[in-house]
N, C-alpha and C. Protein backbone atom coordinates (compact mmCIF):
# COMPACT_ATOMS: atom_id res chain seq x y z
N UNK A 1 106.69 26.83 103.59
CA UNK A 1 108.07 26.40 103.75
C UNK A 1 108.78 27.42 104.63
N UNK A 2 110.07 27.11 105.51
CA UNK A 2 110.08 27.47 106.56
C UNK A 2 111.74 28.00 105.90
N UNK A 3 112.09 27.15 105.45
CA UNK A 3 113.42 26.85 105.31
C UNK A 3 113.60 26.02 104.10
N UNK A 4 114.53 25.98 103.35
CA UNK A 4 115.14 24.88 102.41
C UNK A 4 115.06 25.45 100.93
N UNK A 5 115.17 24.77 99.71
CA UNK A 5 114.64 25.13 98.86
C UNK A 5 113.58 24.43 97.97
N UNK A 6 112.45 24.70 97.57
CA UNK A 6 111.58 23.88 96.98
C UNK A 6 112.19 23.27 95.75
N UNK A 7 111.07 21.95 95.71
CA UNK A 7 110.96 21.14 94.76
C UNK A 7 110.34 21.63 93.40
N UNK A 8 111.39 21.10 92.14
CA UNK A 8 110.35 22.02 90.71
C UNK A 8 110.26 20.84 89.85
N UNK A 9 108.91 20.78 89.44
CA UNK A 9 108.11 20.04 88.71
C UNK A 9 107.60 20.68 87.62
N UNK A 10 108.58 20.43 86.28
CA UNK A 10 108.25 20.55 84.78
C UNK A 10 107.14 20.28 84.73
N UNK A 11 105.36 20.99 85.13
CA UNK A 11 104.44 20.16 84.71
C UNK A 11 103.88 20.30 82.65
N UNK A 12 104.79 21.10 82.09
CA UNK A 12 104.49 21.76 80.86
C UNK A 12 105.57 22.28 80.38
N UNK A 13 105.40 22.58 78.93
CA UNK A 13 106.70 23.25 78.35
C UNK A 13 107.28 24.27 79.06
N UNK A 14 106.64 25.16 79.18
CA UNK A 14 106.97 26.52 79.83
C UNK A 14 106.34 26.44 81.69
N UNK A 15 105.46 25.81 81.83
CA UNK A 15 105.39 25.77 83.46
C UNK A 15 106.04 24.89 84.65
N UNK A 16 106.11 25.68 85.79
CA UNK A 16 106.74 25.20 86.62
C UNK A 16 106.14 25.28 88.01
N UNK A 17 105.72 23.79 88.66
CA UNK A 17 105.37 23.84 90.17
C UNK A 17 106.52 23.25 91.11
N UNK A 18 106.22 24.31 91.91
CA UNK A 18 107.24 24.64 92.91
C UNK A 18 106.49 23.96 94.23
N UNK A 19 107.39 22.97 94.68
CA UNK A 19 106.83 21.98 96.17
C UNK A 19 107.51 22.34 97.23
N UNK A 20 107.27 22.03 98.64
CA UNK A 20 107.96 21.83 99.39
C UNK A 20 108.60 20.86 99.32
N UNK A 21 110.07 20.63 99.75
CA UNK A 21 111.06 19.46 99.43
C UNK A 21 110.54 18.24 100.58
N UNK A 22 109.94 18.91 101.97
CA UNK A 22 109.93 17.94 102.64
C UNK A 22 108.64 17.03 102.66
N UNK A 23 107.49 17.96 102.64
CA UNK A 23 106.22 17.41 102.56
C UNK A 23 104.95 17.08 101.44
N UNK A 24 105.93 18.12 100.38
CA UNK A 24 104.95 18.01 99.16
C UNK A 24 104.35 18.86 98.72
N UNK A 25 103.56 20.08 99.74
CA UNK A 25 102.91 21.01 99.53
C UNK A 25 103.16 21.83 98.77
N UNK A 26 101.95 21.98 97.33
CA UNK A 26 102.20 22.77 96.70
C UNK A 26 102.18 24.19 97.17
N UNK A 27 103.63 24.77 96.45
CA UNK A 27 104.14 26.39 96.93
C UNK A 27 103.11 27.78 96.12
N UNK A 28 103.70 27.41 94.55
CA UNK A 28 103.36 28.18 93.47
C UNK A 28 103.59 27.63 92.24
N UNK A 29 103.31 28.34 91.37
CA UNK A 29 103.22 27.97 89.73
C UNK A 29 103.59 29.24 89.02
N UNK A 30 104.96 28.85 88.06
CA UNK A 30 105.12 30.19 87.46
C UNK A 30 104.96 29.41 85.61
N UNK A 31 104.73 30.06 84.48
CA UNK A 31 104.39 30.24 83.23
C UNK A 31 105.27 31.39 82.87
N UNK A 32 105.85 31.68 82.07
CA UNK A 32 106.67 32.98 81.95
C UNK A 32 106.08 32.94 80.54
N UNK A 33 105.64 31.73 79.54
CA UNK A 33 104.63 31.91 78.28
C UNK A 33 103.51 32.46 78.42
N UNK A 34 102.75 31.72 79.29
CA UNK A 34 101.27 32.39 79.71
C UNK A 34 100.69 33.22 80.43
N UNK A 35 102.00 33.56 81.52
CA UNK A 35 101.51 34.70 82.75
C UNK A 35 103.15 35.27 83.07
N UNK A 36 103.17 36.00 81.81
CA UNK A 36 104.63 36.29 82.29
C UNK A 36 104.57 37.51 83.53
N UNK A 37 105.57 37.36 84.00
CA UNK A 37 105.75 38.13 85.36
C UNK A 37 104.88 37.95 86.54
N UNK A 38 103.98 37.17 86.38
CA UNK A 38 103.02 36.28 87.93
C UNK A 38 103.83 35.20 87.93
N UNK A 39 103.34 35.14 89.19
CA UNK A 39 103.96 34.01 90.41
C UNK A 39 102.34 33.50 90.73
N UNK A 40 101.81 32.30 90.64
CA UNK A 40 100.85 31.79 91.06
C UNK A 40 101.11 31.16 92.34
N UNK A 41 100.69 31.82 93.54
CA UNK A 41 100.58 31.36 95.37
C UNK A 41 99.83 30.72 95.62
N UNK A 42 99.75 29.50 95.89
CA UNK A 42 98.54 28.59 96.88
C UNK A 42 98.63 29.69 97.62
N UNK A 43 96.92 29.91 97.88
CA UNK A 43 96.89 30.57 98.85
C UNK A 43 96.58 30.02 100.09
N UNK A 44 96.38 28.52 100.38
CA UNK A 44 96.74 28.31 101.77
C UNK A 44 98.19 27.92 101.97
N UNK A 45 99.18 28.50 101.45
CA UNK A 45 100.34 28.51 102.00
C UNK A 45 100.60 30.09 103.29
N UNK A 46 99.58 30.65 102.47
CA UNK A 46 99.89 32.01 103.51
C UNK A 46 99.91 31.97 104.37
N UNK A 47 100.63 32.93 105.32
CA UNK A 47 100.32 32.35 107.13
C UNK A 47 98.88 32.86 107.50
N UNK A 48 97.92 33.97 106.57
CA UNK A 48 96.58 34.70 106.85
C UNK A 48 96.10 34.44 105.87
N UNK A 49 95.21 33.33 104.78
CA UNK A 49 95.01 33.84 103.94
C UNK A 49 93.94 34.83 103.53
N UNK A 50 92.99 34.91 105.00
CA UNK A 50 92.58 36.02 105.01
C UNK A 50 92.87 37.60 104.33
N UNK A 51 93.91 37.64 104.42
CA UNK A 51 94.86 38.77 104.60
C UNK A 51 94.48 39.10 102.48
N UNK A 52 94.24 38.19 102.00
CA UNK A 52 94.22 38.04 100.58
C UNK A 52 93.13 37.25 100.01
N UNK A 53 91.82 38.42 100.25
CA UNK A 53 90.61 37.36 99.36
C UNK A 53 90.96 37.40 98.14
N UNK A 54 90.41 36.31 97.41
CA UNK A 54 89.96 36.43 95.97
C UNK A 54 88.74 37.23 95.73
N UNK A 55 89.73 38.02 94.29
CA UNK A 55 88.77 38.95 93.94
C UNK A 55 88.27 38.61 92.27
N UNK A 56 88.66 37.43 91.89
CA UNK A 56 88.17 36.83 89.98
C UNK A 56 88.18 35.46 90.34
N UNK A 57 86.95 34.49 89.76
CA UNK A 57 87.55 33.26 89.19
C UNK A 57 88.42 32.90 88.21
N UNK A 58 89.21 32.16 88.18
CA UNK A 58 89.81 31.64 86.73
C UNK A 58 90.12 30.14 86.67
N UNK A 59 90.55 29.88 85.41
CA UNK A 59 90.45 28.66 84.49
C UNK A 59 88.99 28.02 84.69
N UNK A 60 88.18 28.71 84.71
CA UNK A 60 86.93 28.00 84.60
C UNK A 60 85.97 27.25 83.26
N UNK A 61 87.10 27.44 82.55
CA UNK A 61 86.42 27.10 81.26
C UNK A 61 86.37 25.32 81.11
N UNK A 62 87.00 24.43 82.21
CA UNK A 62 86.86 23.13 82.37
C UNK A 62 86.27 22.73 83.67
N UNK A 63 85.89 23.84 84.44
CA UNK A 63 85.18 23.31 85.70
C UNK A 63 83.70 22.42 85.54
N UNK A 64 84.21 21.92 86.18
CA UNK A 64 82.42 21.29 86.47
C UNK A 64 81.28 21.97 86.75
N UNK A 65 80.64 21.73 85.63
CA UNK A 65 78.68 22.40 85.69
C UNK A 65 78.70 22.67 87.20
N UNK A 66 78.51 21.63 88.10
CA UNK A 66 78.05 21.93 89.34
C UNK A 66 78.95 22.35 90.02
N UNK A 67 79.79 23.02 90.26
CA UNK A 67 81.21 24.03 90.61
C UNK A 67 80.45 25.46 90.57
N UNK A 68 79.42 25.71 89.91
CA UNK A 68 78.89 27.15 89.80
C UNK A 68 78.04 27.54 90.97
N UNK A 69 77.52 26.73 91.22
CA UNK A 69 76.45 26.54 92.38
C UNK A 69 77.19 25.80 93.78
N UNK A 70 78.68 25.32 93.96
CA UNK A 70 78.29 24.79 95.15
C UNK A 70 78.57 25.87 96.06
N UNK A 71 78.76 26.82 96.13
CA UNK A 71 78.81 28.05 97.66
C UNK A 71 76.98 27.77 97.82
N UNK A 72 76.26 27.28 97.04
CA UNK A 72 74.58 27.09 97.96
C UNK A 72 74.45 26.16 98.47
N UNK A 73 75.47 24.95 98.46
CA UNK A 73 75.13 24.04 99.36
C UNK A 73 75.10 24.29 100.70
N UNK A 74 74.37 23.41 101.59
CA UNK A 74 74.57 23.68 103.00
C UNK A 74 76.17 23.67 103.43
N UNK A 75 75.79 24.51 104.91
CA UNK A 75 77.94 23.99 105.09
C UNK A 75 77.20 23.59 106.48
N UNK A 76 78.30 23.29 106.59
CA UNK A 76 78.78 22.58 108.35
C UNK A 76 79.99 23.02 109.19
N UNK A 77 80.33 23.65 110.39
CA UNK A 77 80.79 23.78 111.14
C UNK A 77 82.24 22.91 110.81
N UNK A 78 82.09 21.55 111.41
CA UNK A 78 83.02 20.28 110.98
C UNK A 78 82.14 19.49 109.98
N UNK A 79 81.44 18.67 110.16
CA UNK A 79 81.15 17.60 109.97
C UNK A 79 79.33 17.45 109.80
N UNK A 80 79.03 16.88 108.95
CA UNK A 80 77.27 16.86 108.85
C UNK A 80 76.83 16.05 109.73
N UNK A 81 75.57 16.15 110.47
CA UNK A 81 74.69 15.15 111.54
C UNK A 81 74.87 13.65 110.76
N UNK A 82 75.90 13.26 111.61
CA UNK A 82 74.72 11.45 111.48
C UNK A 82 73.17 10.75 111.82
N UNK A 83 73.41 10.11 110.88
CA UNK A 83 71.55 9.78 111.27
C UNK A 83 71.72 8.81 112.28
């Protein structure tokens, strides 16, 4: 967001997601019950998100079995060969 003020979405008693007003994009997520004093950042909102690897997984306790393993799948540039 460039400008304006975001959109807030009660998603929970105590949490709050914060949108862009114009396009939607989620901003952040604050909890002041569960994570008091964090600010949760999409981190592709950053202008680098380079600039900020991840250094922990979390909420993984509902991910999908196969979520553990997919960094071994093949990658692709763009797009996989058509046959």
């Amino acid at each position: 967001m460039i400008s304006g003020e975001p959109k807030i979405y009660s998603s929970s008693e105590h949490g709050r997601r914060h949108f862009c007003s114009e396009c939607g994009t989620g901003l952040f997520h604050v909890n002041a019950s569960m994570l008091p004093g964090i600010i949760d950042i999409q981190s592709a909102t950053y202008d680098d998100p380079d600039a900020v690897p991840p250094t922990v997984h979390i909420q993984v306790a509902e991910r999908l079995r196969w979520m553990e393993h997919a960094h071994e799948l093949p990658t692709f540039e763009h797009y996989p060969p058509q046959p």
